[in-house]
Protein backbone atom coordinates (compact mmCIF):
# COMPACT_ATOMS: atom_id res chain seq x y z
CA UNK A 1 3.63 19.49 -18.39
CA UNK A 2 4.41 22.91 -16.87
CA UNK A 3 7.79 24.28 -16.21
CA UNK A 4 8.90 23.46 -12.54
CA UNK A 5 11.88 24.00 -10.07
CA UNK A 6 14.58 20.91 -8.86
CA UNK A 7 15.50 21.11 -5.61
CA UNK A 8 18.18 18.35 -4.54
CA UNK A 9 18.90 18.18 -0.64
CA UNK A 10 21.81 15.56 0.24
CA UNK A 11 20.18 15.22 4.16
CA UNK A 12 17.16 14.71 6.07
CA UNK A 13 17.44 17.99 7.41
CA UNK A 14 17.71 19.82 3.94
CA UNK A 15 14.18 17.72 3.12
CA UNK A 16 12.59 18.77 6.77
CA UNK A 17 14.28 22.64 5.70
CA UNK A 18 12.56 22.31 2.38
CA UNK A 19 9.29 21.50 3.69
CA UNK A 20 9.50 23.46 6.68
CA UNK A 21 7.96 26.86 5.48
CA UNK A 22 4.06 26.96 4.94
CA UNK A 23 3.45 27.02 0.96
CA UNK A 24 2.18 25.09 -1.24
CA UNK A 25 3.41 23.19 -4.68
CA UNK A 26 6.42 21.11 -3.04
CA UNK A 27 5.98 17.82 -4.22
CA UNK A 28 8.26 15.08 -2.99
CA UNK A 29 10.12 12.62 -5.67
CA UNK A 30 11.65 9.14 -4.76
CA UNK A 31 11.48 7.24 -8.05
CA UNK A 32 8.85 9.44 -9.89
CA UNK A 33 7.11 6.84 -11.82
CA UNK A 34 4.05 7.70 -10.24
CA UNK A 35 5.01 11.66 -9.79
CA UNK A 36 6.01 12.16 -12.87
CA UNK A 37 2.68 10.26 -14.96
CA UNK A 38 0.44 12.60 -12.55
CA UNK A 39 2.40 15.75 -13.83
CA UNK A 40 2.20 14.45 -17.73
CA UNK A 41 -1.67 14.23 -17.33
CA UNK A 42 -1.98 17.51 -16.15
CA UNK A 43 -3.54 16.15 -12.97
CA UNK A 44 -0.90 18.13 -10.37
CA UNK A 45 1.44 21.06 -11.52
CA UNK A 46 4.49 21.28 -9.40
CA UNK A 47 6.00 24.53 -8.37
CA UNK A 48 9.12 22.55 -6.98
CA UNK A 49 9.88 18.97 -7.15
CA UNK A 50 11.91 18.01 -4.01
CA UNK A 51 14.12 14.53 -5.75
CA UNK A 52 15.45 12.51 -2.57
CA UNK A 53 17.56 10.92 -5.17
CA UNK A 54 20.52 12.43 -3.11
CA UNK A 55 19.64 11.85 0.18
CA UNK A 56 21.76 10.07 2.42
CA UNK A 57 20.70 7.93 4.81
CA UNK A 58 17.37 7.08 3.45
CA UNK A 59 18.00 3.92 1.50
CA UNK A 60 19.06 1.07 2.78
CA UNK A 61 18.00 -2.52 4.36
CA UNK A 62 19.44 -3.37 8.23
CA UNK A 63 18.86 -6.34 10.27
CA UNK A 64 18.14 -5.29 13.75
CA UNK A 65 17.98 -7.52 16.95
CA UNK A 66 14.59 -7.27 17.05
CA UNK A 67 13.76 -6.72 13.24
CA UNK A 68 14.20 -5.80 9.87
CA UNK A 69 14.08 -1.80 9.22
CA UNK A 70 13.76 -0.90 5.50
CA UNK A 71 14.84 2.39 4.06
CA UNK A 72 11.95 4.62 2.32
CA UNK A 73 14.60 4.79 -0.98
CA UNK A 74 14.99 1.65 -1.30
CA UNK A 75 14.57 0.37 -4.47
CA UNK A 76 11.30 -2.54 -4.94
CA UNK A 77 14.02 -4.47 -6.88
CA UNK A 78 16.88 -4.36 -4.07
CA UNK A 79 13.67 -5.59 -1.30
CA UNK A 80 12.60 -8.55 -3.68
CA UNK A 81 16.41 -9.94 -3.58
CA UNK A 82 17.26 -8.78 -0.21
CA UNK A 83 18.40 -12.29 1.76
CA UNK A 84 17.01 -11.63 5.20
CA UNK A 85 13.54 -10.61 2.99
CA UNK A 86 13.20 -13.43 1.53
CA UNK A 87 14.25 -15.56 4.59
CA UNK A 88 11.88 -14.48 7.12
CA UNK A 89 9.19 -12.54 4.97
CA UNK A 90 8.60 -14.52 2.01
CA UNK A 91 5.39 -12.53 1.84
CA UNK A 92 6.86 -9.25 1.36
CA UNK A 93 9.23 -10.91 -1.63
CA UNK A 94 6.25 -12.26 -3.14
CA UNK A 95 4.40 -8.91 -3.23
CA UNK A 96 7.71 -7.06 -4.27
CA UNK A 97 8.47 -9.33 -7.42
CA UNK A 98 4.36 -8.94 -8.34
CA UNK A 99 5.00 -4.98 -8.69
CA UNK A 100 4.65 -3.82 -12.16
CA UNK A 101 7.78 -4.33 -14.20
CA UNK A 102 11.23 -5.47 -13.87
CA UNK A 103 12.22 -2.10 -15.16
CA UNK A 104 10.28 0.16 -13.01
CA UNK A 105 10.66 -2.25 -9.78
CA UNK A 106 14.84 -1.16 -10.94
CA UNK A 107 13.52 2.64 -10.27
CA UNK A 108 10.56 2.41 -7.76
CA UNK A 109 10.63 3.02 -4.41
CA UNK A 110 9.38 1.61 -0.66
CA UNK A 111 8.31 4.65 0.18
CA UNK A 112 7.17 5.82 -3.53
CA UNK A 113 4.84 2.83 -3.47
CA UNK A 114 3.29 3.12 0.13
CA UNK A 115 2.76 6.70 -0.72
CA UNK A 116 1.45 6.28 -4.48
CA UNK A 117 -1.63 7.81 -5.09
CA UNK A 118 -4.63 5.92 -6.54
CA UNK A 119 -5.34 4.83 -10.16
CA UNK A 120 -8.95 5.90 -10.53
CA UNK A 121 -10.25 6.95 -14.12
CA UNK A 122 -11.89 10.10 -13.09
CA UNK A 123 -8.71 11.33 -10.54
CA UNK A 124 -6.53 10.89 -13.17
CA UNK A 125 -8.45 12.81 -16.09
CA UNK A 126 -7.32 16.58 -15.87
CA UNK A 127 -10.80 17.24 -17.27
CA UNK A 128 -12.36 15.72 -14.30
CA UNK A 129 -13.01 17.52 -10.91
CA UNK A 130 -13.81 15.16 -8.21
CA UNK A 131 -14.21 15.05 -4.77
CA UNK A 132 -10.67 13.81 -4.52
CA UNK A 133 -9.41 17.02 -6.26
CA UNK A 134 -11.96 19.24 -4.34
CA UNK A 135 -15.38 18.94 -6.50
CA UNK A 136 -18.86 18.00 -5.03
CA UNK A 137 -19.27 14.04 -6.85
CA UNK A 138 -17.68 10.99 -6.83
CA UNK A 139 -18.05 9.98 -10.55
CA UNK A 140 -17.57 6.46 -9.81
CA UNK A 141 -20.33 6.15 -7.82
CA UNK A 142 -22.90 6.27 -10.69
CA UNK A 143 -20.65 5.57 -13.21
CA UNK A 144 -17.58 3.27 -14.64
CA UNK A 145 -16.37 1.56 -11.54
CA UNK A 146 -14.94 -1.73 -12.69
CA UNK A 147 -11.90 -1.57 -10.73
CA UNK A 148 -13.38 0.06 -7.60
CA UNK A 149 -14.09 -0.04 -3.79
CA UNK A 150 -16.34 -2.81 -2.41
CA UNK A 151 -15.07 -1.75 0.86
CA UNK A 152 -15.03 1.36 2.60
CA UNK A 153 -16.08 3.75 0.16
CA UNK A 154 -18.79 6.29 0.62
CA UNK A 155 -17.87 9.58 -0.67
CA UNK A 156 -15.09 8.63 -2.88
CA UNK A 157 -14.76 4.83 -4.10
CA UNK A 158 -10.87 4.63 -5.25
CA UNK A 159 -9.21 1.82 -4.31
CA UNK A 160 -5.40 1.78 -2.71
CA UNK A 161 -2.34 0.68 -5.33
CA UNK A 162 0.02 -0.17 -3.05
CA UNK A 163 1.34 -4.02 -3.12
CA UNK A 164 3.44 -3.44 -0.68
CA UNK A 165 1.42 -2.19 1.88
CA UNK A 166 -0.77 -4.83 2.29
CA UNK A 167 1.95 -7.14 3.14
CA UNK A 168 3.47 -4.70 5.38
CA UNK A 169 0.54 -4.17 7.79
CA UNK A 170 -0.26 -8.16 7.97
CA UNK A 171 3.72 -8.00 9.36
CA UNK A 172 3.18 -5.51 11.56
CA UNK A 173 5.18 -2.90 10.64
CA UNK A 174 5.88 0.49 11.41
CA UNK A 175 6.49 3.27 9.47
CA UNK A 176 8.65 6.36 10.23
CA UNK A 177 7.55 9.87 9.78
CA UNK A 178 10.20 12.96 9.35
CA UNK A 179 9.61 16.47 9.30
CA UNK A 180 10.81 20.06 10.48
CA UNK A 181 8.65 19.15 13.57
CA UNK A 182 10.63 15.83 14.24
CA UNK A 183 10.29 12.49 13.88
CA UNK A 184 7.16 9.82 15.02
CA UNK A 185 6.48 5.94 14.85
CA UNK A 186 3.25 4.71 14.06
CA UNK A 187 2.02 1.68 12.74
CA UNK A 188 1.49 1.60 9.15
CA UNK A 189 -2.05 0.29 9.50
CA UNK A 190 -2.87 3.71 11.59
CA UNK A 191 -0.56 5.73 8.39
CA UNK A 192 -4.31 5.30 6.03
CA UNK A 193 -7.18 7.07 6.26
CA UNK A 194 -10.59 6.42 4.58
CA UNK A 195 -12.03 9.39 2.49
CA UNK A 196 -14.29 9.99 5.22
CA UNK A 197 -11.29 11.78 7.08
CA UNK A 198 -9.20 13.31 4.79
CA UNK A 199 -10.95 13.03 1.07
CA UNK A 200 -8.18 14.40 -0.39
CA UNK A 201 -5.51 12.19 1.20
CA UNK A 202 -4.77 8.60 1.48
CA UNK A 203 -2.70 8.93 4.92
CA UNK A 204 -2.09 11.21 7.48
CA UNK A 205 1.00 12.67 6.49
CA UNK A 206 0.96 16.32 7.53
CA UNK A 207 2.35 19.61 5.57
CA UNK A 208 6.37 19.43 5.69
CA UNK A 209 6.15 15.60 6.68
CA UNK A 210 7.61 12.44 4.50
CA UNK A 211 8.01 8.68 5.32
CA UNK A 212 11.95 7.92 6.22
CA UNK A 213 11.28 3.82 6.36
CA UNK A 214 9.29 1.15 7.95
CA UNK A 215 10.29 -1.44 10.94
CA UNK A 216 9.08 -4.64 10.25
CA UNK A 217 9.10 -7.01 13.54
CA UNK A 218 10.93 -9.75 13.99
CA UNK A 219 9.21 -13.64 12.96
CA UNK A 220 7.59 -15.33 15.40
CA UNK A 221 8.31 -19.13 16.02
CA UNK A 222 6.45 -20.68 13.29
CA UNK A 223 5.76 -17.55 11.51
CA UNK A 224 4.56 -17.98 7.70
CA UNK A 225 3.33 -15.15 5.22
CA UNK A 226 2.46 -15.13 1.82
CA UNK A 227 0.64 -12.68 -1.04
CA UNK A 228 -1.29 -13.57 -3.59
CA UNK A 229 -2.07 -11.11 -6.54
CA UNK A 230 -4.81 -11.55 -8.60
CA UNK A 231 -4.94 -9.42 -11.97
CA UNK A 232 -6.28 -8.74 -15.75
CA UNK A 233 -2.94 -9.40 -17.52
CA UNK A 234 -0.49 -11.78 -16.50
CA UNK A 235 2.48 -9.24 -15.76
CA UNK A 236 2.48 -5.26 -15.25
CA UNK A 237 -0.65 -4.86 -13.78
CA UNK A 238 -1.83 -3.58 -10.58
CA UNK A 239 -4.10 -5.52 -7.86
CA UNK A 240 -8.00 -6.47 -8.70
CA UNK A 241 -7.67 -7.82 -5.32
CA UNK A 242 -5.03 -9.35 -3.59
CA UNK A 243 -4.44 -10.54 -0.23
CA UNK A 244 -1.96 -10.47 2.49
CA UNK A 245 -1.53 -13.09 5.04
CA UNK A 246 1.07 -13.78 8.06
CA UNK A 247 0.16 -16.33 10.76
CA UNK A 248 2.18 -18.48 12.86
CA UNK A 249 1.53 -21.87 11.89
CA UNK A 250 1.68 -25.05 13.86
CA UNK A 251 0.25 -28.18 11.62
CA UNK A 252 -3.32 -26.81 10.22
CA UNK A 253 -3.92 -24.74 12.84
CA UNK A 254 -3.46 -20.72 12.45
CA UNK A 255 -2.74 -18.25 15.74
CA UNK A 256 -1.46 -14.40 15.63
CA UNK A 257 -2.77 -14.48 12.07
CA UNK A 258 -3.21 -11.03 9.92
CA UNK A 259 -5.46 -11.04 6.59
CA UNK A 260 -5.19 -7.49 4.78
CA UNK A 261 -6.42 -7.00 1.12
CA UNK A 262 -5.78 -5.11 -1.52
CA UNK A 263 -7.48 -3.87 -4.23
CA UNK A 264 -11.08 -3.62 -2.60
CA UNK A 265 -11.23 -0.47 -0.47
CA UNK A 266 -9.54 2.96 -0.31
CA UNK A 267 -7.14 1.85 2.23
CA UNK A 268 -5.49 -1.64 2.68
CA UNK A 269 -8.15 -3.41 3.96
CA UNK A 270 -7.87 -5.81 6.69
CA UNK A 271 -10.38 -8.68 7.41
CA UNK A 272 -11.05 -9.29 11.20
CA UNK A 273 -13.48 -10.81 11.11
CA UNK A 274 -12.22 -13.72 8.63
CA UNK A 275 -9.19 -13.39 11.24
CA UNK A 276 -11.64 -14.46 14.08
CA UNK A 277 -13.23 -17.32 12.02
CA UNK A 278 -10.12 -18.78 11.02
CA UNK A 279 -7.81 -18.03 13.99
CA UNK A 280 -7.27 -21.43 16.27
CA UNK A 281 -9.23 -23.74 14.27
CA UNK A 282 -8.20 -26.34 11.59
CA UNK A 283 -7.47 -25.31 8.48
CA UNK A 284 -10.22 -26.31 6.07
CA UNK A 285 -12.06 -24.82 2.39
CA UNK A 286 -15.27 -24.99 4.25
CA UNK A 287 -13.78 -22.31 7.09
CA UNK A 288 -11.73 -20.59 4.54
CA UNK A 289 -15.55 -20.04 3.00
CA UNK A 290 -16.97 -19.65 6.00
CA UNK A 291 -14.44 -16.57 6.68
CA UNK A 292 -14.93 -15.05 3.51
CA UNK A 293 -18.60 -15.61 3.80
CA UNK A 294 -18.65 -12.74 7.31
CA UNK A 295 -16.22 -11.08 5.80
CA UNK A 296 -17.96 -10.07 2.88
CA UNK A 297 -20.84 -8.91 4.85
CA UNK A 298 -19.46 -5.38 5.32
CA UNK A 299 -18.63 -5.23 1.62
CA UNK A 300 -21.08 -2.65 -0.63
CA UNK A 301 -20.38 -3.40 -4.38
CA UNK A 302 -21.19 -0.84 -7.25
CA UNK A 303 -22.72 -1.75 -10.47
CA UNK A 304 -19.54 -3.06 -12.40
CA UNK A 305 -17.55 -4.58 -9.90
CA UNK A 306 -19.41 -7.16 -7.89
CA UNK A 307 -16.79 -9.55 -9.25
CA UNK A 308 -14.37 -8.80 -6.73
CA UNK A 309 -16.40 -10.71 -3.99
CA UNK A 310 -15.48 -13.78 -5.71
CA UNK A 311 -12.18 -12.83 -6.02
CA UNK A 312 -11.63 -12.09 -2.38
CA UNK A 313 -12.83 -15.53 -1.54
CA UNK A 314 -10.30 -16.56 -3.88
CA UNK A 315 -7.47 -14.94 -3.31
CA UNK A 316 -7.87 -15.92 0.57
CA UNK A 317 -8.38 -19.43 0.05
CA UNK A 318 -5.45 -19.56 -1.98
CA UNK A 319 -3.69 -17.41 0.42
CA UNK A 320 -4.63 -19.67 3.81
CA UNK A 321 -3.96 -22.83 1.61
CA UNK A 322 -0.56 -21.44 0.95
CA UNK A 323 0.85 -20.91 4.33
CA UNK A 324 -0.55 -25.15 5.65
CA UNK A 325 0.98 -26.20 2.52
């Protein structure tokens, strides 16, 4: 690991300062568990790490009249034991207590984990110059890809950490943006973009921007979500695919309803067309195949990991099953 500067700003407008001049080799901090393993591995070399440790106003989860808004710094562990969390997005709790370890959900962030970058092999060896650090191959493609996209991948095949996110976007929510050029709302599903965009980003966070929180909407009447995690080892493992369901639910039936997975594209991935199969009609295995069946059309598996369409159809019928329970 290289030598690097601390900067410590105590307000928004020290971070937007910070950010604010055109150079290169800022890198923000909220808990630094993923930060600091990219720096160890050589992969990124900080000039300055900005640590919004300090920062007030930034952590922090309100009720609202018309929803729940959830500070960027706050902690994984404070969101799985937050009362109004687990009231109204059970979901969200679920996916919160299935994040790595007790320990590092006690030091992760919100906005750490929507903003983590990905896992792959090849990204993280400093040896390794992909397209995602600015070479000409995705090494994947031809080579180990166990663990990687069946969705969405094309020039680069990683596939998106985040448990969180997931559940967020099948909520609804809305993320805030801050920066020297002001603030924006968008919704979080718009805040990803495949590697056919941006290869060398997972969102569209500009130069001198950072997330401040997400807005998650208020239930529905009837409203239901729940995550389901499916994994290698039993604890301290991140996503071979999961998914992320909310639906209002009256009897069997399903309306409003929101399926996003993880695990099996570059970007949370949501399934609209399962959402049009199963949407209105009776909750049954056969539809729950029958969604996972066109869903899986649009899926392009590489060599190692044609597992995972199994696994989606899993972890959705467990999922739908879940919420008519």
């Amino acid at each position: 690991m290289n030598t690097f500067k601390l900067a410590q700003p105590q307000t928004v407008d020290q971070v937007a300062a910070l950010l604010a001049a055109p150079r290169s080799g800022f890198f923000l901090m909220a808990g630094g568990t993923d930060l600091l393993d990219e720096m160890k591995s050589g992969v990124v070399s900080p000039e300055v790490v900005v640590d919004l440790q300090g920062v007030q106003g930034l952590a922090g989860i309100t009720a609202e009249k018309d929803g729940l808004r959830i500070g960027a710094m706050t902690t994984v562990a404070k969101l799985a034991v937050d009362p109004t969390v687990a009231r109204d997005h059970p979901g969200l709790r679920q996916a919160a207590l299935s994040l790595a370890s007790p320990q590092l959900r006690a030091v992760g962030t919100v906005g750490g984990n929507l903003c983590q970058r990905p896992r792959c092999w090849y990204y993280r060896d400093p040896q390794v110059v992909c397209r995602k650090k600015g070479g000409s191959r995705c090494f994947a493609a031809r080579g180990r890809n166990k663990y990687h996209a069946i969705f969405g991948g094309g020039i680069c095949h990683i596939v998106f950490p985040s448990d969180l996110a997931p559940m967020l976007i099948s909520l609804g929510a809305r993320v805030d943006v801050g920066g020297a050029g002001g603030e924006k709302t968008l919704l979080l599903e718009e805040f990803y973009q495949l590697p056919s965009a941006n290869v060398r980003r997972e969102n569209v966070l500009e130069p001198g921007q950072f997330v401040r929180g997400v807005k998650i909407p208020a239930p529905k009447a009837g409203q239901k979500s729940v995550y389901v995690k499916l994994k290698e080892r039993g604890t301290w493992d991140f996503a071979l695919v999961s998914a992320a369901v909310t639906a209002v639910v009256s009897g069997k039936k399903l309306s409003t309803i929101s399926v996003v997975m993880g695990g099996v594209a570059p970007i949370p991935w949501r399934l609209k067309k399962a959402e049009d199969i199963l949407r209105g009609q009776p909750v049954t295995e056969d539809l729950i195949k029958r969604a996972a069946a066109e869903a899986l059309k649009d899926a392009n598996p590489l060599a190692e990991n044609g597992y995972k369409t199994k696994l989606l159809a899993a972890a959705l019928k467990q999922a739908i099953l879940g919420l008519v329970a």
